[in-house]
Protein backbone atom coordinates (compact mmCIF):
# COMPACT_ATOMS: atom_id res chain seq x y z
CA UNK A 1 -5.44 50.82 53.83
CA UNK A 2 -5.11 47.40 55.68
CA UNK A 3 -8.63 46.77 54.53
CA UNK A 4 -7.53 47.35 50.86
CA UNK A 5 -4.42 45.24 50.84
CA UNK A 6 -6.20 41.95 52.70
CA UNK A 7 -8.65 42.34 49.82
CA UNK A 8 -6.28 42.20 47.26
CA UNK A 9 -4.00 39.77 48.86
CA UNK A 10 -6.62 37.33 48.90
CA UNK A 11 -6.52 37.02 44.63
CA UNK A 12 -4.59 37.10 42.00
CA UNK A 13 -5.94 39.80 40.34
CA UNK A 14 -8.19 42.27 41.56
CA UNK A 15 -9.59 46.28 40.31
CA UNK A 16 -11.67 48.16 41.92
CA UNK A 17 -14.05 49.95 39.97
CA UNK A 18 -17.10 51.67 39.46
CA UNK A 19 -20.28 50.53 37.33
CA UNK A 20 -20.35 54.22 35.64
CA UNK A 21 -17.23 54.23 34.20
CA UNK A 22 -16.01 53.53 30.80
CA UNK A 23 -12.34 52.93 31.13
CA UNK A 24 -12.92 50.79 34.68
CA UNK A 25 -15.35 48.53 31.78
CA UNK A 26 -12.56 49.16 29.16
CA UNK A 27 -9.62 47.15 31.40
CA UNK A 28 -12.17 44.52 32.46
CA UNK A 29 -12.84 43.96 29.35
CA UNK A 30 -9.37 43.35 28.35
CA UNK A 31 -8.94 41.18 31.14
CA UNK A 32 -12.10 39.20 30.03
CA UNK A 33 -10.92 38.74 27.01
CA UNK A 34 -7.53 37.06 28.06
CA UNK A 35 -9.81 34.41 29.48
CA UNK A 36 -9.18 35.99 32.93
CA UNK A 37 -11.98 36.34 35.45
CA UNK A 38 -10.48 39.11 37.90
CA UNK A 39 -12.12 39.74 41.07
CA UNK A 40 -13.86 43.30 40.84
CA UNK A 41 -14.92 45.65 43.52
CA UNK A 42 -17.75 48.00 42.55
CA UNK A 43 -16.97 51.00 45.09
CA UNK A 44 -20.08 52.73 44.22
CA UNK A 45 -22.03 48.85 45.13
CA UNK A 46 -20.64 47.87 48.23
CA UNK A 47 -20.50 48.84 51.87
CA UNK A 48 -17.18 51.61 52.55
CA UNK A 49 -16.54 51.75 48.66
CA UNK A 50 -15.66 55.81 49.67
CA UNK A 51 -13.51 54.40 52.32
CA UNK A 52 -11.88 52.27 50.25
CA UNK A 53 -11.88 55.21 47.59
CA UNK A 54 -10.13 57.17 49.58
CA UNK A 55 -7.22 54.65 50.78
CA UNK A 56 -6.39 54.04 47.16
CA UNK A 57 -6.05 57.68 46.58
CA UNK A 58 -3.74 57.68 49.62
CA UNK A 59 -1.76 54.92 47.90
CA UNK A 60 -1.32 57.17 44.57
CA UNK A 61 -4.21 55.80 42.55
CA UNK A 62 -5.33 58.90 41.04
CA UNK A 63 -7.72 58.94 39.42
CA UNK A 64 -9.11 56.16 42.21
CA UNK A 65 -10.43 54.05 39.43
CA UNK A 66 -9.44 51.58 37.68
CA UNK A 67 -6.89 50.59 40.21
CA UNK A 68 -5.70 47.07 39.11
CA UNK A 69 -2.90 45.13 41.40
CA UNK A 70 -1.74 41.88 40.24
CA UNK A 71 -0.14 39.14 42.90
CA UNK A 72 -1.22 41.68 45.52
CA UNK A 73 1.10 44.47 43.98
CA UNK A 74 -0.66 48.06 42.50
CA UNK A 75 -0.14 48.02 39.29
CA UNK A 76 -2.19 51.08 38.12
CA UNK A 77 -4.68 52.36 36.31
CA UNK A 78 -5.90 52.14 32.52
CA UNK A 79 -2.76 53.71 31.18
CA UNK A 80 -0.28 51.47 33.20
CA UNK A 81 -2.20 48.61 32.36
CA UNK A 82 -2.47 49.46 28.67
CA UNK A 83 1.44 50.14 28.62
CA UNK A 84 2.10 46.99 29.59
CA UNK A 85 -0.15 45.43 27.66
CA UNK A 86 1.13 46.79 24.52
CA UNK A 87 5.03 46.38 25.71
CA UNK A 88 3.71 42.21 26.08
CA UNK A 89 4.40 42.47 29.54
CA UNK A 90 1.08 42.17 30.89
CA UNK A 91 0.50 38.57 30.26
CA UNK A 92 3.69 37.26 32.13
CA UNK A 93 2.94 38.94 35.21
CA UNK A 94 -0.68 37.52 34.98
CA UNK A 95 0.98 34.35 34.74
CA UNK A 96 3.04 34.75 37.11
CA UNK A 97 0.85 35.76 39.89
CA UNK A 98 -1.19 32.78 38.76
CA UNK A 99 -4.46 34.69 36.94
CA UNK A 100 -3.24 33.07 33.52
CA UNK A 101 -2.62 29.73 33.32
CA UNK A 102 -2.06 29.62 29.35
């Protein structure tokens, strides 16, 4: 777990992912789209992706991916993210953690 939160306190936004799935693609698209460029982990790409599967299911990502945290905070998954997104929340907290400047 200390591996997972020095890798997310490093940017402002982060999600881990893998390359096979289609809602991991579906909230980095949305992200792309708001002229953010997140930093994205590909757990089934790099070196301990299982490891560092398996310490975000210990910190109640389930499923494991996406798992999107903002200003080093978990956020959630695709339906978190898509809640807030539709509430308009989603863009001040970008902002605010500094991923969105406009």
């Amino acid at each position: 777990m200390e591996m997972v939160s020095k890798m997310v306190s490093e940017k402002p936004l982060v999600i881990f992912s893998e390359t096979s799935c289609c809602i991991s693609y579906t909230i980095k698209s949305l992200f792309n789209d708001f002229g953010v460029n997140p930093t994205v982990y590909e757990l089934d790409k790099i070196p301990r992706g299982r490891d560092i599967e398996q310490a975000l299911l210990r910190l109640g990502c389930n499923p494991s991916v996406p798992a999107v945290f903002i200003g080093g905070e978990f956020v959630g998954a695709a339906n978190e993210i898509m809640s807030l997104h539709l509430k308009r929340s989603l863009k001040p907290m970008l902002k605010k953690a500094g991923a969105m400047w406009v």
